[in-house]
C-alpha atoms as a PDB file:
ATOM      1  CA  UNK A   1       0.000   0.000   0.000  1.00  0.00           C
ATOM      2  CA  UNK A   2       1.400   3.453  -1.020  1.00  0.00           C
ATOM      3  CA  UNK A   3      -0.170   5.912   1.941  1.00  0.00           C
ATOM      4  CA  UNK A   4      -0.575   9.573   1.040  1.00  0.00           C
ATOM      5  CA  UNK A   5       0.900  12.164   3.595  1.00  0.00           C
ATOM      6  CA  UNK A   6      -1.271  14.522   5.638  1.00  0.00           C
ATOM      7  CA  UNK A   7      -2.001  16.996   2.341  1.00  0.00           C
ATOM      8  CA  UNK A   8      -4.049  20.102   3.060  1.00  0.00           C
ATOM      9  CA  UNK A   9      -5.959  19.256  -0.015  1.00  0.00           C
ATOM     10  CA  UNK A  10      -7.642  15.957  -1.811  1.00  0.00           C
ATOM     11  CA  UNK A  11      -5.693  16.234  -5.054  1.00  0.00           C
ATOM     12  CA  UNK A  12      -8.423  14.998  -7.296  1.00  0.00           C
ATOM     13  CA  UNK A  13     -10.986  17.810  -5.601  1.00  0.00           C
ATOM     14  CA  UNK A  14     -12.170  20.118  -7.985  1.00  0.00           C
ATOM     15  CA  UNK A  15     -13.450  22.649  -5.653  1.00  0.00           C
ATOM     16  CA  UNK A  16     -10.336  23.887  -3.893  1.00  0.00           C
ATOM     17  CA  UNK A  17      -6.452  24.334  -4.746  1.00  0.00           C
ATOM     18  CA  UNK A  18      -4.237  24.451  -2.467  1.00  0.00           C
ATOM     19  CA  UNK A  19      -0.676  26.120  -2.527  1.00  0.00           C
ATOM     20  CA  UNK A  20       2.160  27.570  -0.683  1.00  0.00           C
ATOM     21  CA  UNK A  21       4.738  30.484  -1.139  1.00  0.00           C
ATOM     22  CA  UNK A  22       8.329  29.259  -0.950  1.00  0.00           C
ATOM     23  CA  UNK A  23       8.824  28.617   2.866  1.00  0.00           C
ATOM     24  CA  UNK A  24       5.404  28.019   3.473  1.00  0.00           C
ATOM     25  CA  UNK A  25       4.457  30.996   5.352  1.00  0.00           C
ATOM     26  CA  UNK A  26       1.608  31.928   3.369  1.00  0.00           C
ATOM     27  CA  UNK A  27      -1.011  29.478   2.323  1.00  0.00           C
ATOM     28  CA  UNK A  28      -3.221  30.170  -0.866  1.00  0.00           C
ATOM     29  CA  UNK A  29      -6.563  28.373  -0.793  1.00  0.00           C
ATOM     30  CA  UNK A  30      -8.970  28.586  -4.022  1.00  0.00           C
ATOM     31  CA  UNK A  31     -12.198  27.418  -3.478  1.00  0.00           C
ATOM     32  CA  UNK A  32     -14.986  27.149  -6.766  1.00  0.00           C
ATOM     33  CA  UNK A  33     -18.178  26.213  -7.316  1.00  0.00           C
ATOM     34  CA  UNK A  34     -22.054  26.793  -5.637  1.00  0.00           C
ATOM     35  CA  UNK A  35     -21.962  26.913  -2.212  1.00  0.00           C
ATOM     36  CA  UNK A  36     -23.906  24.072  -0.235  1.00  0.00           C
ATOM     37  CA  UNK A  37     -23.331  21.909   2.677  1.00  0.00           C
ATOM     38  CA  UNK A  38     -20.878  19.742   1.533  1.00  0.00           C
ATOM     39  CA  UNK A  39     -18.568  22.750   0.372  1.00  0.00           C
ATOM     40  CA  UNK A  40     -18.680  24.659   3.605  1.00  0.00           C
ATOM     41  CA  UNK A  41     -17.991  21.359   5.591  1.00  0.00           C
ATOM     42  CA  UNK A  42     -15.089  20.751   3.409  1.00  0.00           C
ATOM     43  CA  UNK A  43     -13.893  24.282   3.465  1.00  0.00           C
ATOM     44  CA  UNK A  44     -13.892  23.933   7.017  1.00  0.00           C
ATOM     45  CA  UNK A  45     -11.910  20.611   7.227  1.00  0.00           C
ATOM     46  CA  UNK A  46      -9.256  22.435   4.798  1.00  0.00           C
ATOM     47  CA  UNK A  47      -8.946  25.252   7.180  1.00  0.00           C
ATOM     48  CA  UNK A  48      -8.178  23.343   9.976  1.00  0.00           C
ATOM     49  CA  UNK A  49      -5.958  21.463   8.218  1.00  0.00           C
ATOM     50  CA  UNK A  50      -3.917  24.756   6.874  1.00  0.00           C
ATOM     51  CA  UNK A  51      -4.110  25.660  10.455  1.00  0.00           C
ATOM     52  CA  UNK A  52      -2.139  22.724  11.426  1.00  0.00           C
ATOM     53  CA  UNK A  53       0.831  23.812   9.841  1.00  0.00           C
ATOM     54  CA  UNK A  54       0.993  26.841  11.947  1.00  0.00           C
ATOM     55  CA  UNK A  55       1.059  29.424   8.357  1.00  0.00           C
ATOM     56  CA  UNK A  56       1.797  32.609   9.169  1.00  0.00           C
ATOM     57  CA  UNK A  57      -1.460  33.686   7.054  1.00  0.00           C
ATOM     58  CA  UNK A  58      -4.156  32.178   5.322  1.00  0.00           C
ATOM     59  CA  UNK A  59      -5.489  33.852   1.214  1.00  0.00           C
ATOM     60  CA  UNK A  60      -8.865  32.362   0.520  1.00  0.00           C
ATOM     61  CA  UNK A  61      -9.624  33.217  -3.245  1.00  0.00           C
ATOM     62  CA  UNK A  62     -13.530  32.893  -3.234  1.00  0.00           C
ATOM     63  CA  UNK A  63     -13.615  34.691  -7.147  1.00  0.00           C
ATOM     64  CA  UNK A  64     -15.098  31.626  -8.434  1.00  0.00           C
ATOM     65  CA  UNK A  65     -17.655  31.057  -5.848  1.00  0.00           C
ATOM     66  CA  UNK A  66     -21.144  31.241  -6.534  1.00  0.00           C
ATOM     67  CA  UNK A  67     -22.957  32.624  -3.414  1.00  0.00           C
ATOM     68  CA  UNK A  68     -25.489  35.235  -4.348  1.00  0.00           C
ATOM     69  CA  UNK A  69     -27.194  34.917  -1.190  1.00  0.00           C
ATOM     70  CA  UNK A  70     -24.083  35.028   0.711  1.00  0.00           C
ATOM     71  CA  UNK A  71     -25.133  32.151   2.782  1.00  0.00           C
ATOM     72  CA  UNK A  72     -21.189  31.205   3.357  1.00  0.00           C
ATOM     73  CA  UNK A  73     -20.694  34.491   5.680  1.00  0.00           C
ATOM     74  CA  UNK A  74     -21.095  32.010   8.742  1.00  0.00           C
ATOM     75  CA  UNK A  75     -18.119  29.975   7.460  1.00  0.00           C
ATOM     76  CA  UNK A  76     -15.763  33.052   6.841  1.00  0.00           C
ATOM     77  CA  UNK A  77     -16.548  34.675  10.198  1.00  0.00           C
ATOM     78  CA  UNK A  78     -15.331  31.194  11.901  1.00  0.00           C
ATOM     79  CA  UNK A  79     -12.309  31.228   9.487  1.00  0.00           C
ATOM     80  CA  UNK A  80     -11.777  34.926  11.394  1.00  0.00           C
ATOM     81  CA  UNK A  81     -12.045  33.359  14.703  1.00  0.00           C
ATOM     82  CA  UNK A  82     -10.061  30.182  13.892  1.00  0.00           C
ATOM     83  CA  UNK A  83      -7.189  31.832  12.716  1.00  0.00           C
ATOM     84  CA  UNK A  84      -6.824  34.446  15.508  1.00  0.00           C
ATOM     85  CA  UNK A  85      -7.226  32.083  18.096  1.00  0.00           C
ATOM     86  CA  UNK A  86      -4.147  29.790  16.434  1.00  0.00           C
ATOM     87  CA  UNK A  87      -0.726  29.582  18.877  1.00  0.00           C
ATOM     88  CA  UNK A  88       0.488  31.685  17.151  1.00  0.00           C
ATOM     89  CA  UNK A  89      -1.948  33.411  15.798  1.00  0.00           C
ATOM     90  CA  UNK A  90      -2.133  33.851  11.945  1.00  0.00           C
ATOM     91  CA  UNK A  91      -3.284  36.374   9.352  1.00  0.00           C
ATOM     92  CA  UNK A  92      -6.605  35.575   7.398  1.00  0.00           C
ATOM     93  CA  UNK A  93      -7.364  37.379   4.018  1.00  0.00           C
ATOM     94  CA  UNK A  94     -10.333  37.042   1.540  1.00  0.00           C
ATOM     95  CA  UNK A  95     -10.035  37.420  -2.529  1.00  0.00           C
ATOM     96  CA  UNK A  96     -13.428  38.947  -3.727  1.00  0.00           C
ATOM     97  CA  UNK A  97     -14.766  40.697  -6.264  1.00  0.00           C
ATOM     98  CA  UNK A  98     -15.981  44.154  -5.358  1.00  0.00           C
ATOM     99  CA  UNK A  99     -19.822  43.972  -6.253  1.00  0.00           C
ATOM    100  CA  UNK A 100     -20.090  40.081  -4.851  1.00  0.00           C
ATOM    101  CA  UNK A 101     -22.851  40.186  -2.176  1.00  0.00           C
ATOM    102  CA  UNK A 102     -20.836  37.943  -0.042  1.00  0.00           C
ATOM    103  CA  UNK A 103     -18.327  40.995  -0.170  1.00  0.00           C
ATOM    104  CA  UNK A 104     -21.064  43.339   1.238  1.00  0.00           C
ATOM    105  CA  UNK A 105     -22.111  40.966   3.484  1.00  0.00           C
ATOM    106  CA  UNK A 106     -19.031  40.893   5.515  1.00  0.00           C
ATOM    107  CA  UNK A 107     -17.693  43.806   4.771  1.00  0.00           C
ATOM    108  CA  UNK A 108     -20.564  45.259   6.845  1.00  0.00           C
ATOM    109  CA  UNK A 109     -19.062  42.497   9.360  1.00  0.00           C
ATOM    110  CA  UNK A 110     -15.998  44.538   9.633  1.00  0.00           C
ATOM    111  CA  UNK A 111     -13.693  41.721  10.967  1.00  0.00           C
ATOM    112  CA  UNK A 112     -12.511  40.615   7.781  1.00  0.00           C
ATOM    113  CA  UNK A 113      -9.923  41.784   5.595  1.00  0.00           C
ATOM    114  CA  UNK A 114     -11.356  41.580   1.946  1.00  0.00           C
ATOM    115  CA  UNK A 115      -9.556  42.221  -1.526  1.00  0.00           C
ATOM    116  CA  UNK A 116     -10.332  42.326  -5.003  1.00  0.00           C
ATOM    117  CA  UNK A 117      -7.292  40.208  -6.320  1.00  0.00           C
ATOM    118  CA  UNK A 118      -5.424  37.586  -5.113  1.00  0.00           C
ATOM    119  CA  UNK A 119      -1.774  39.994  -5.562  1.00  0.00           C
ATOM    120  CA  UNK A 120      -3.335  42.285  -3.017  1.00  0.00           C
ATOM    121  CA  UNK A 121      -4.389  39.993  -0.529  1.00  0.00           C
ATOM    122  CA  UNK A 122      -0.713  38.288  -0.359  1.00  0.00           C
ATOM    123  CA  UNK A 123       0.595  41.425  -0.247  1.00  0.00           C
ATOM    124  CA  UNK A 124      -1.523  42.245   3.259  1.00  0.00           C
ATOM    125  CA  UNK A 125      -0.270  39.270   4.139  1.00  0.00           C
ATOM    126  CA  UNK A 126       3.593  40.583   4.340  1.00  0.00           C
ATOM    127  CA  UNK A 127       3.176  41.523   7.724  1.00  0.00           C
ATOM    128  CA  UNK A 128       2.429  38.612   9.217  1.00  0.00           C
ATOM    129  CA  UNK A 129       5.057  36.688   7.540  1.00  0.00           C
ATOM    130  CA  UNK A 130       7.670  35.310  10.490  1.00  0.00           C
ATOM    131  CA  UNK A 131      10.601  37.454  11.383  1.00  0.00           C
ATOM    132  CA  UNK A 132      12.340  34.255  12.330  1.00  0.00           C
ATOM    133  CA  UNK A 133      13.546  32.729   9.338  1.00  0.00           C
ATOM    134  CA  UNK A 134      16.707  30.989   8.142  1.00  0.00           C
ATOM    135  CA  UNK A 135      16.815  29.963   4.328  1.00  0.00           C
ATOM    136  CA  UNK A 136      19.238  28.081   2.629  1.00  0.00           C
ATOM    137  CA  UNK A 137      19.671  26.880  -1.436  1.00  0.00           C
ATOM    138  CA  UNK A 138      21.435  23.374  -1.922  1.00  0.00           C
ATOM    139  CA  UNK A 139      21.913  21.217  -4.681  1.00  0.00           C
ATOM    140  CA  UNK A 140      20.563  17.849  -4.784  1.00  0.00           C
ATOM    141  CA  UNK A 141      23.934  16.339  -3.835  1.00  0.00           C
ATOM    142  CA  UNK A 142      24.573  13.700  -0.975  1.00  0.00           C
ATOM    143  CA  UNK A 143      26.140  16.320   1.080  1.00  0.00           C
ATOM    144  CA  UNK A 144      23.043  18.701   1.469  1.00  0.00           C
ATOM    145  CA  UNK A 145      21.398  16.340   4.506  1.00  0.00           C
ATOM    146  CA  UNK A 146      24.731  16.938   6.021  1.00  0.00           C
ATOM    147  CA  UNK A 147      24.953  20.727   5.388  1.00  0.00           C
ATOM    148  CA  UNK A 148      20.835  21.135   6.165  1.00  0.00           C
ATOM    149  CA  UNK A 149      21.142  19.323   9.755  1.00  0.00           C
ATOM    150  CA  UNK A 150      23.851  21.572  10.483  1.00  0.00           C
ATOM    151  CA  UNK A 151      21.804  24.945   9.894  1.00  0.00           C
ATOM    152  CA  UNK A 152      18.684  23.542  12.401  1.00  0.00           C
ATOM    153  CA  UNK A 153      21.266  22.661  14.879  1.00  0.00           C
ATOM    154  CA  UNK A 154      22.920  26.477  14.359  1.00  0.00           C
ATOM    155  CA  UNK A 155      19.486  27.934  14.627  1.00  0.00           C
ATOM    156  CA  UNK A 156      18.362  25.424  17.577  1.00  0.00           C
ATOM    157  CA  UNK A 157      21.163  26.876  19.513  1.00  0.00           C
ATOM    158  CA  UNK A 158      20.458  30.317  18.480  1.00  0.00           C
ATOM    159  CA  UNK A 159      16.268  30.568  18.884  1.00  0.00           C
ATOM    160  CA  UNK A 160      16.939  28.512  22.102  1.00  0.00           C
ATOM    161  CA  UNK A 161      15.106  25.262  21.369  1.00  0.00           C
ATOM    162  CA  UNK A 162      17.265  22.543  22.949  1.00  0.00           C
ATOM    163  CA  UNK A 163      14.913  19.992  23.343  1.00  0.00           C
ATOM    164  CA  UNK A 164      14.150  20.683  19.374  1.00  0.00           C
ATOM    165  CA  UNK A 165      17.028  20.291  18.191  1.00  0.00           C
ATOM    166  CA  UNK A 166      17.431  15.856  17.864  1.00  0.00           C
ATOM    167  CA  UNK A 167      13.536  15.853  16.099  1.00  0.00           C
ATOM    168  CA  UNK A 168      14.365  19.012  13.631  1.00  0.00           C
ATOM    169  CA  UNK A 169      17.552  17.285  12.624  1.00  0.00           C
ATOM    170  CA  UNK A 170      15.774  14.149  11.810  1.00  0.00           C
ATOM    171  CA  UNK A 171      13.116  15.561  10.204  1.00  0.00           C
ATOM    172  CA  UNK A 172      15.063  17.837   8.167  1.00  0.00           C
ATOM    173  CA  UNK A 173      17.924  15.524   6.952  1.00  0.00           C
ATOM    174  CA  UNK A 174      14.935  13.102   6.101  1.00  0.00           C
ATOM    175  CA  UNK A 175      12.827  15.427   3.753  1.00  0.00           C
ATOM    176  CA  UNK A 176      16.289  16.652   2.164  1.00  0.00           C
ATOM    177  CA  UNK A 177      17.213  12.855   1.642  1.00  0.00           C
ATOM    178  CA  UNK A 178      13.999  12.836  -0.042  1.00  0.00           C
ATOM    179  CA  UNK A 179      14.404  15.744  -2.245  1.00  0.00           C
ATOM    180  CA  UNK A 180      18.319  14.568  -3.199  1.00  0.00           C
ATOM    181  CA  UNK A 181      16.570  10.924  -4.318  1.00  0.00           C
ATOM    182  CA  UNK A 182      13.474  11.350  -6.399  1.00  0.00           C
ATOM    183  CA  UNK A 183      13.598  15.160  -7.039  1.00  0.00           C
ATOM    184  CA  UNK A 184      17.061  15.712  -8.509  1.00  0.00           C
ATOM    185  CA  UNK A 185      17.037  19.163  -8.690  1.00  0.00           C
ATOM    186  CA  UNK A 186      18.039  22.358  -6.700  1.00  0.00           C
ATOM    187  CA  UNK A 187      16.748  22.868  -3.283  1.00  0.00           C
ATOM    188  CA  UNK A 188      15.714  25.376  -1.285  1.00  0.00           C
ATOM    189  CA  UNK A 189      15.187  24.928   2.468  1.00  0.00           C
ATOM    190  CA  UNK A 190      13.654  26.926   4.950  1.00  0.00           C
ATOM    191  CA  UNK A 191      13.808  27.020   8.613  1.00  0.00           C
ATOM    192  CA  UNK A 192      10.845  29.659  10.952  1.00  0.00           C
ATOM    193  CA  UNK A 193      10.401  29.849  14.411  1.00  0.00           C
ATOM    194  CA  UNK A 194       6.478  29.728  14.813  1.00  0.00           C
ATOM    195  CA  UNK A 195       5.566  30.032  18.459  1.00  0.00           C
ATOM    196  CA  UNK A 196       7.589  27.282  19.968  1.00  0.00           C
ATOM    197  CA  UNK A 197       7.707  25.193  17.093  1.00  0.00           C
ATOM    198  CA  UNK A 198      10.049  24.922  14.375  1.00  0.00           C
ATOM    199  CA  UNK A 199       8.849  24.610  11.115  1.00  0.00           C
ATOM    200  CA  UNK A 200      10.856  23.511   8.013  1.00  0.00           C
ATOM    201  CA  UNK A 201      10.210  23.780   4.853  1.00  0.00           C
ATOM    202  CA  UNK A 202      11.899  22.014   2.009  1.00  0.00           C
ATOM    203  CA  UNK A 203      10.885  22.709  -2.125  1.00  0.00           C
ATOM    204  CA  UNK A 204      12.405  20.836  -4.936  1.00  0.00           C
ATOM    205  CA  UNK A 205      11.644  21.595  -8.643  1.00  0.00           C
ATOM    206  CA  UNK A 206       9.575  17.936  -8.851  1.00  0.00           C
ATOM    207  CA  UNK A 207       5.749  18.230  -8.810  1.00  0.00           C
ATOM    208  CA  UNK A 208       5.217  15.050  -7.488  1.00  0.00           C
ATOM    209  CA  UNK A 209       4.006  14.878  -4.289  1.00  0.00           C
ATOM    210  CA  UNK A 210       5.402  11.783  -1.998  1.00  0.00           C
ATOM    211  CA  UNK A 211       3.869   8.870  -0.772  1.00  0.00           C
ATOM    212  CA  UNK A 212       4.767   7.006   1.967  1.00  0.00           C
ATOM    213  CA  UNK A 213       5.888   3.688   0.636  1.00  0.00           C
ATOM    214  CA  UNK A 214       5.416  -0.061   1.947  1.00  0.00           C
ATOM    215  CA  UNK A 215       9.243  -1.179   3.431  1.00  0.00           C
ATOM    216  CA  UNK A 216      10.605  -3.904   1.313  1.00  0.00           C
ATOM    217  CA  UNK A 217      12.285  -6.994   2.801  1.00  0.00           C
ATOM    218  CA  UNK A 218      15.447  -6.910   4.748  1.00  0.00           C
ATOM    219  CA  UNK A 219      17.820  -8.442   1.668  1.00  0.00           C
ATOM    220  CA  UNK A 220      19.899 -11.338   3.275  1.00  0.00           C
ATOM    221  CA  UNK A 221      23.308  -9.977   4.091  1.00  0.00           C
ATOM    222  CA  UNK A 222      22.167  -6.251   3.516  1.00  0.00           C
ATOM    223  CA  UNK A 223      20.900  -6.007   7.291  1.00  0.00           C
ATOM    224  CA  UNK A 224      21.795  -1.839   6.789  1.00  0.00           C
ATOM    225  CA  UNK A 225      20.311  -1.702   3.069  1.00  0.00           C
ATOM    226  CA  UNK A 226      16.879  -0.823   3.910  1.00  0.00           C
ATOM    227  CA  UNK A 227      14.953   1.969   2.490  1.00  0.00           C
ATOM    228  CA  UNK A 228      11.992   3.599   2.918  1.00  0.00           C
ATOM    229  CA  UNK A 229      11.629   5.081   6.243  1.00  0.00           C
ATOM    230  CA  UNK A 230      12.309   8.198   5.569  1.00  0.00           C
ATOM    231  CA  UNK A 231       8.538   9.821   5.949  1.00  0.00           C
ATOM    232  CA  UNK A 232       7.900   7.442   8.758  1.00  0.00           C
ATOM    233  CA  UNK A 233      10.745   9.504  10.621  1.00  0.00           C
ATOM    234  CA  UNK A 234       9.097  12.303   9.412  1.00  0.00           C
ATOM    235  CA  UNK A 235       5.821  11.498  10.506  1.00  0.00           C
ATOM    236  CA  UNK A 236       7.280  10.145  14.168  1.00  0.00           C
ATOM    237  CA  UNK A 237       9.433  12.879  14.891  1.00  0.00           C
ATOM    238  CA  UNK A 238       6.875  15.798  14.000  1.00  0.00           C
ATOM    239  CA  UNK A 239       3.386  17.057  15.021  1.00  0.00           C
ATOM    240  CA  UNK A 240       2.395  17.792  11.518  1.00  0.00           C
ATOM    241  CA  UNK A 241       3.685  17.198   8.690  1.00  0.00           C
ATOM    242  CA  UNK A 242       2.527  17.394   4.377  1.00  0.00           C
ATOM    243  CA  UNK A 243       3.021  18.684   1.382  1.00  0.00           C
ATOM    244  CA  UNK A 244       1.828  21.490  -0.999  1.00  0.00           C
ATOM    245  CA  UNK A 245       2.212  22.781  -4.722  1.00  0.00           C
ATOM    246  CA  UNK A 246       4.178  25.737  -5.163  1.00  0.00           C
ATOM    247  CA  UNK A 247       4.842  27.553  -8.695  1.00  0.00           C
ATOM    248  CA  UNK A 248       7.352  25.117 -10.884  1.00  0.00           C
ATOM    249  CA  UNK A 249       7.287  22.157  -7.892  1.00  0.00           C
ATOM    250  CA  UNK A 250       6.551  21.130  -4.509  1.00  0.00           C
ATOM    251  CA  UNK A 251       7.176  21.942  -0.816  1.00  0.00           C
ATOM    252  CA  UNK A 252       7.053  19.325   1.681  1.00  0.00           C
ATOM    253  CA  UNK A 253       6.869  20.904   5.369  1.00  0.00           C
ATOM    254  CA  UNK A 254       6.570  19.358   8.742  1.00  0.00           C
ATOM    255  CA  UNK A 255       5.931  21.278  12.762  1.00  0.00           C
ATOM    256  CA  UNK A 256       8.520  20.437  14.904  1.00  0.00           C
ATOM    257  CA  UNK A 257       7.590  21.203  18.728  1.00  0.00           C
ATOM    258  CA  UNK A 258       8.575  19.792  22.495  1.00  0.00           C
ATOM    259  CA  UNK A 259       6.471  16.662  22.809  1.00  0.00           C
ATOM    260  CA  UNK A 260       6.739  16.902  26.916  1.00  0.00           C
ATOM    261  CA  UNK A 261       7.736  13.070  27.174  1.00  0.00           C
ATOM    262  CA  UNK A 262       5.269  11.846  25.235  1.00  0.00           C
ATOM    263  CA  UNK A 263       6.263   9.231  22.598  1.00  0.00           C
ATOM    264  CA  UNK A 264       6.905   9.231  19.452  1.00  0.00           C
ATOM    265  CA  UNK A 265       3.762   8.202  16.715  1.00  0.00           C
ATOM    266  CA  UNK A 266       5.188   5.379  14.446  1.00  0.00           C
END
C-alpha cells in the first residue's frame, strides 16, 4: 500500500487548490463552485488542516464562488475566529470581487480583511510573515542532509530550542534525503520559528508529491540496506507534517515542537 501524507488538499478535488509560497508561510486556498453543505464542511476541514501547519497567514480566493445569497458568511466569520485564536496566531485574508454580495455581506461584518485580487491579498499578508527565518539553497547532492542538519542545529542553539534540536535534525535531513533521491534538482530549504515550534520547509523543482511507501524486505546480508523510512521519521518525529504545490514544484513541510515526554507516533 502506497499511503498519502497529511495533504491540506484531496488532489483529485475540484473545488479547492491548495498552494504555498516558498517557505510556506503563506497558504493560498482557491475554493470554486455553488456553495452548499458539503462545500462549507469541506472548506472547514481544509482550514483546519492549513491551520495545522501553523502558516503565518491564510489567502482564501472565493472569485469563483457562486454565493449570491451570501449564505457562506457564517463559514468566513469562523475562518476569522479560527485563525486568531491559532498559537500563534495567523493572518486571514479574503479574494473577492468588489460587487459580490458575499463581499457586502461581511464587509458590513468589519472583521474581515477583503480584496479584489489575489496579488493584493498576499501582499496584506507581508506583515504577518515570520521574522524568524533561516533559508538556505542546496543542490541535490549527498552532502546537502549533512549541510541542512547543520543549519537547524545552528538555529536550535540560536532561537533557544534545545529539546528541538534531535527531532528538527531528523526531520530535516529526512525530507532533504527525499528531495536529493526522487527530485534531482536544486533545493531550497527553509527554517521559521512559529511560536515554539520549528517549522521547516523544504521545495524541490519535482511536482510530485510523496507517498509514503510499503518497506521492502530486509535483503539477506544487507541487514543496513533498507529503504523507505524516511517519511515514517518524518511522521514520528513531527506534530504535523505534508506537502503542498508551489509555482514550478513542490514543498514538503513538517511542525517540529517539544512533545513533553510523550512518545513518538510510528
Amino acid at each position: 500500500m502506497h499511503e498519502q501524507p497529511p495533504y491540506l488538499f484531496d488532489p483529485g478535488d475540484e473545488n479547492f487548490r491548495v498552494t504555498a509560497d516558498a517557505d510556506g508561510a503563506v497558504i493560498d486556498v482557491a475554493v470554486r463552485g455553488t456553495w452548499k453543505a458539503s462545500l462549507h464542511g469541506a472548506a472547514s476541514r481544509t482550514l483546519r488542516m492549513c491551520l495545522a501547519e501553523s502558516p503565518a497567514g491564510i489567502v482564501v480566493d472565493l472569485t469563483a464562488v457562486e454565493d449570491p445569497q451570501a449564505i457562506s458568511v457564517p463559514t468566513w466569520l469562523g475562518a476569522a475566529r479560527a485563525t486568531a485564536a491559532a498559537t500563534p496566531a495567523a493572518g486571514l485574508a479574503l479574494c473577492l470581487p468588489p460587487g459580490a454580495s458575499l463581499a457586502a455581506q461581511l464587509g458590513r461584518a468589519g472583521t474581515l480583511p477583503i480584496h479584489a485580487t489575489a496579488a493584493e491579498a498576499r501582499a496584506a499578508m507581508a506583515e504577518h510573515r515570520a521574522q524568524d527565518v533561516v533559508r538556505m539553497s542546496l543542490p541535490p547532492s549527498p552532502m546537502s542532509p549533512s549541510r541542512a542538519r547543520d543549519l537547524v542545529g545552528s538555529v536550535c542553539q540560536e532561537w533557544e530550542l534545545p529539546t528541538l534540536l534531535h527531532p528538527a535534525r531528523a526531520v530535516m535531513s529526512e525530507l532533504v534525503t527525499n528531495a536529493v533521491e526522487h527530485a534531482r534538482t536544486q533545493i531550497d530549504i527553509a527554517v521559521s520559528r512559529r511560536g515554539a515550534a520549528l517549522h521547516l520547509a523544504v521545495r524541490d523543482r519535482d511536482q510530485m508529491l510523496p507517498r509514503v511507501l510499503d518497506l521492502p524486505p530486509v535483503r539477506n546480508g544487507h541487514p543496513l540496506d533498507e529503504r523507505g523510512r524516511g517519511l515514517r521519521v518524518v511522521h514520528a518525529d513531527s506534530t504535523a507534517w505534508g506537502a503542498l504545490p508551489t509555482a514550478g514544484g513542490k514543498m514538503v513541510w513538517a511542525t517540529v515542537r517539544d512533545r513533553a515526554g510523550r512518545p513518538r507516533q510510528w
